[in-house]
Protein backbone atom coordinates (compact mmCIF):
# COMPACT_ATOMS: atom_id res chain seq x y z
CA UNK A 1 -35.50 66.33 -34.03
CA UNK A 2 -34.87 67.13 -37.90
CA UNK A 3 -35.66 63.83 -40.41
CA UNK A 4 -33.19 63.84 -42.56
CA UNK A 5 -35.06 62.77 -45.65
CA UNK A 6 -37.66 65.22 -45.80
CA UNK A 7 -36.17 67.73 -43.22
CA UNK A 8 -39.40 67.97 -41.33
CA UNK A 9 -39.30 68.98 -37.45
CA UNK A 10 -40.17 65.92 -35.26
CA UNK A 11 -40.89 66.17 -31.33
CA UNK A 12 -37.80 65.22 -29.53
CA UNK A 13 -37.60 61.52 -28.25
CA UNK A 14 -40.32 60.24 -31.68
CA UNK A 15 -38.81 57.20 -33.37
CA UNK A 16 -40.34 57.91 -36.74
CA UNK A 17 -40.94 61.11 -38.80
CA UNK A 18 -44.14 62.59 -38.59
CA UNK A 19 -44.14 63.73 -42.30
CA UNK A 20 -42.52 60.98 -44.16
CA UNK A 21 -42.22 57.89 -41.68
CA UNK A 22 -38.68 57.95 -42.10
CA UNK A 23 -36.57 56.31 -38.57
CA UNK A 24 -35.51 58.77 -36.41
CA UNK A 25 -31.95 58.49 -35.21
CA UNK A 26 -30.15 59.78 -32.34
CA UNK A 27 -27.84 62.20 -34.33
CA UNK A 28 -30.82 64.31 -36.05
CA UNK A 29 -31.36 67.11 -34.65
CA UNK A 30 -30.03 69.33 -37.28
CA UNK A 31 -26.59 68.81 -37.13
CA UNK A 32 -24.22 67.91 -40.41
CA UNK A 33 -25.29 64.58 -42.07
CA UNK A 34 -24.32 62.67 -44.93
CA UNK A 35 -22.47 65.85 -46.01
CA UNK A 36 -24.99 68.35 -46.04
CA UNK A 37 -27.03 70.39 -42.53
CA UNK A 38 -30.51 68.92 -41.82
CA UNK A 39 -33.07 71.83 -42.27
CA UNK A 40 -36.65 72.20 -41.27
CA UNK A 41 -39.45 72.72 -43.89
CA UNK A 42 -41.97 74.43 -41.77
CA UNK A 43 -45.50 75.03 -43.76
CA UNK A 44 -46.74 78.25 -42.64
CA UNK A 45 -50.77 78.23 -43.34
CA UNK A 46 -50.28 80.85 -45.80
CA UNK A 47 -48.43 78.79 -48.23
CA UNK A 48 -51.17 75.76 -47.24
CA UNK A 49 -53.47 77.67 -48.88
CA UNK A 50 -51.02 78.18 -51.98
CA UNK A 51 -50.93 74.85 -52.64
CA UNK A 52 -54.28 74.42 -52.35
CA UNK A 53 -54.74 76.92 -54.99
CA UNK A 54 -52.31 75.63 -57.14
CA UNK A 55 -53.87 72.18 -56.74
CA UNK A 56 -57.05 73.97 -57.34
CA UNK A 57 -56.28 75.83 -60.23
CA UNK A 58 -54.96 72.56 -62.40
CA UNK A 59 -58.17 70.83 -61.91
CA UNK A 60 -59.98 74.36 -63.00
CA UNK A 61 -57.63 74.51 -66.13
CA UNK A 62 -58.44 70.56 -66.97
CA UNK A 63 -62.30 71.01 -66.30
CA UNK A 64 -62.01 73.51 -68.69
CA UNK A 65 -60.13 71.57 -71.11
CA UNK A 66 -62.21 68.45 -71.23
CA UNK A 67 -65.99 70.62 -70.97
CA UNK A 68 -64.97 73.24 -73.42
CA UNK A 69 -67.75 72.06 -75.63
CA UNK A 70 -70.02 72.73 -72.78
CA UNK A 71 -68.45 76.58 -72.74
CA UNK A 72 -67.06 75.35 -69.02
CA UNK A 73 -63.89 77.67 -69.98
CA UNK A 74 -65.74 80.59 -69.82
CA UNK A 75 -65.50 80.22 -66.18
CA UNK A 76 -63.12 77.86 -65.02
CA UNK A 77 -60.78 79.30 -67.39
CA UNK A 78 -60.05 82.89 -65.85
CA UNK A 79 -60.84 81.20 -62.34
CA UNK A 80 -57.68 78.70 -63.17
CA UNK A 81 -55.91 81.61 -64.27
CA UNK A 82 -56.23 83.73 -61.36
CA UNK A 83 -55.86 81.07 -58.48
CA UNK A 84 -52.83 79.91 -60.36
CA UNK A 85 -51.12 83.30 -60.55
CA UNK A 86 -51.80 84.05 -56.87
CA UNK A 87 -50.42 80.86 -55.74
CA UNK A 88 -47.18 81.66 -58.18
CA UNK A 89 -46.71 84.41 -55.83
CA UNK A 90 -46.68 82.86 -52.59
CA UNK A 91 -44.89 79.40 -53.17
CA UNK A 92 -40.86 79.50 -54.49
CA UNK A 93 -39.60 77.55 -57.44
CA UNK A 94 -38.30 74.78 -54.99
CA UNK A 95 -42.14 74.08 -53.93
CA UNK A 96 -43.39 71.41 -57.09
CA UNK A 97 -46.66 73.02 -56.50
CA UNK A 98 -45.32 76.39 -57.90
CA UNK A 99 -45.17 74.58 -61.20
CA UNK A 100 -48.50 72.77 -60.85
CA UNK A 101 -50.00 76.16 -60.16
CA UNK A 102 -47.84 77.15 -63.56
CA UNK A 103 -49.53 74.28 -65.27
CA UNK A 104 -53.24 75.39 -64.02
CA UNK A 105 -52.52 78.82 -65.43
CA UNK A 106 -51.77 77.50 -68.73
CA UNK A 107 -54.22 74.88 -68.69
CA UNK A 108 -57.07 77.39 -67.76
CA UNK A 109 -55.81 79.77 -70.78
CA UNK A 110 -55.81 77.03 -73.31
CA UNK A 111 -59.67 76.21 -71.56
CA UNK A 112 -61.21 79.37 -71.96
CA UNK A 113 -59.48 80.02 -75.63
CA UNK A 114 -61.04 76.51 -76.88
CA UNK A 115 -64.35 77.39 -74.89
CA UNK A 116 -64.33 80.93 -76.86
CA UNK A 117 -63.74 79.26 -80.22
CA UNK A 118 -66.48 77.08 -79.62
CA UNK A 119 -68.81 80.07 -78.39
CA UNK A 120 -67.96 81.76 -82.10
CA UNK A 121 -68.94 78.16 -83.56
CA UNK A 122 -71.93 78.20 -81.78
CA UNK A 123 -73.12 81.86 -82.49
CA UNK A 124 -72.37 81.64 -86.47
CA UNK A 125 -74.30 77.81 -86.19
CA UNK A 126 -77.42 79.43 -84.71
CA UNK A 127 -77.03 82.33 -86.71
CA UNK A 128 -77.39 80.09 -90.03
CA UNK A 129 -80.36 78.31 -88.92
CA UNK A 130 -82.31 81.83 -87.90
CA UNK A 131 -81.39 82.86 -91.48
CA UNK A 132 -81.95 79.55 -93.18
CA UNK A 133 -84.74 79.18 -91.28
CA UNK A 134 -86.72 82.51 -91.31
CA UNK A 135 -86.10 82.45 -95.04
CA UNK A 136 -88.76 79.36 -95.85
């Protein structure tokens, strides 16, 4: 049986969806509804594991973000990046996780550009001191 709210396949004879705990009734199993066919979203492991990068790759980009001080960008930043693009080309634009893998490539960009910027603070900081310091 097809739920028709989230379109998920259901065992034949279940009362309740599986996916969304939606009721069940007689009449789904894919026929016309409320206007519009009932469809099945099957999850093939493949795109599992694009969400799960996607996911992945926004809490990279944040991490990032939020320890750029600590130079964390330097390597969550390209690691967001790349898990974010490789999800992108797996999931479809109808998937929300193709924009939160989107959002993880972005946010791990604007992580490793703040953790570089900080890096060049650093090196001209420590730079100063040796100088100021091997000049006493």
């Amino acid at each position: 049986m097809i739920c028709p709210t989230c379109g998920m396949m259901n065992q034949v004879g279940v009362t309740y969806c599986a996916s969304c705990g939606s009721l069940l009734s007689p009449q789904s199993n894919g026929t016309w509804q409320g206007g519009r066919q009932a469809y099945a979203y099957r999850r093939t492991p493949e795109i599992v594991a694009a969400e799960s990068d996607a996911v992945g790759s926004l809490i990279m980009g944040i991490i990032g973000i939020v320890a750029a001080y600590f130079l964390a960008g330097l390597v969550t930043g390209p690691l967001a990046i790349s898990r974010g693009r490789r999800a992108r080309t797996v999931l479809s634009e109808q998937n929300h996780n193709y924009w939160i893998a989107l959002a993880g490539v972005i946010t791990g960009a604007i992580g490793l550009a703040l953790s570089a910027i900080v890096a060049i603070i650093w090196i001209a900081v420590i730079v100063s001191a040796v100088t100021a310091y091997s000049s006493y």
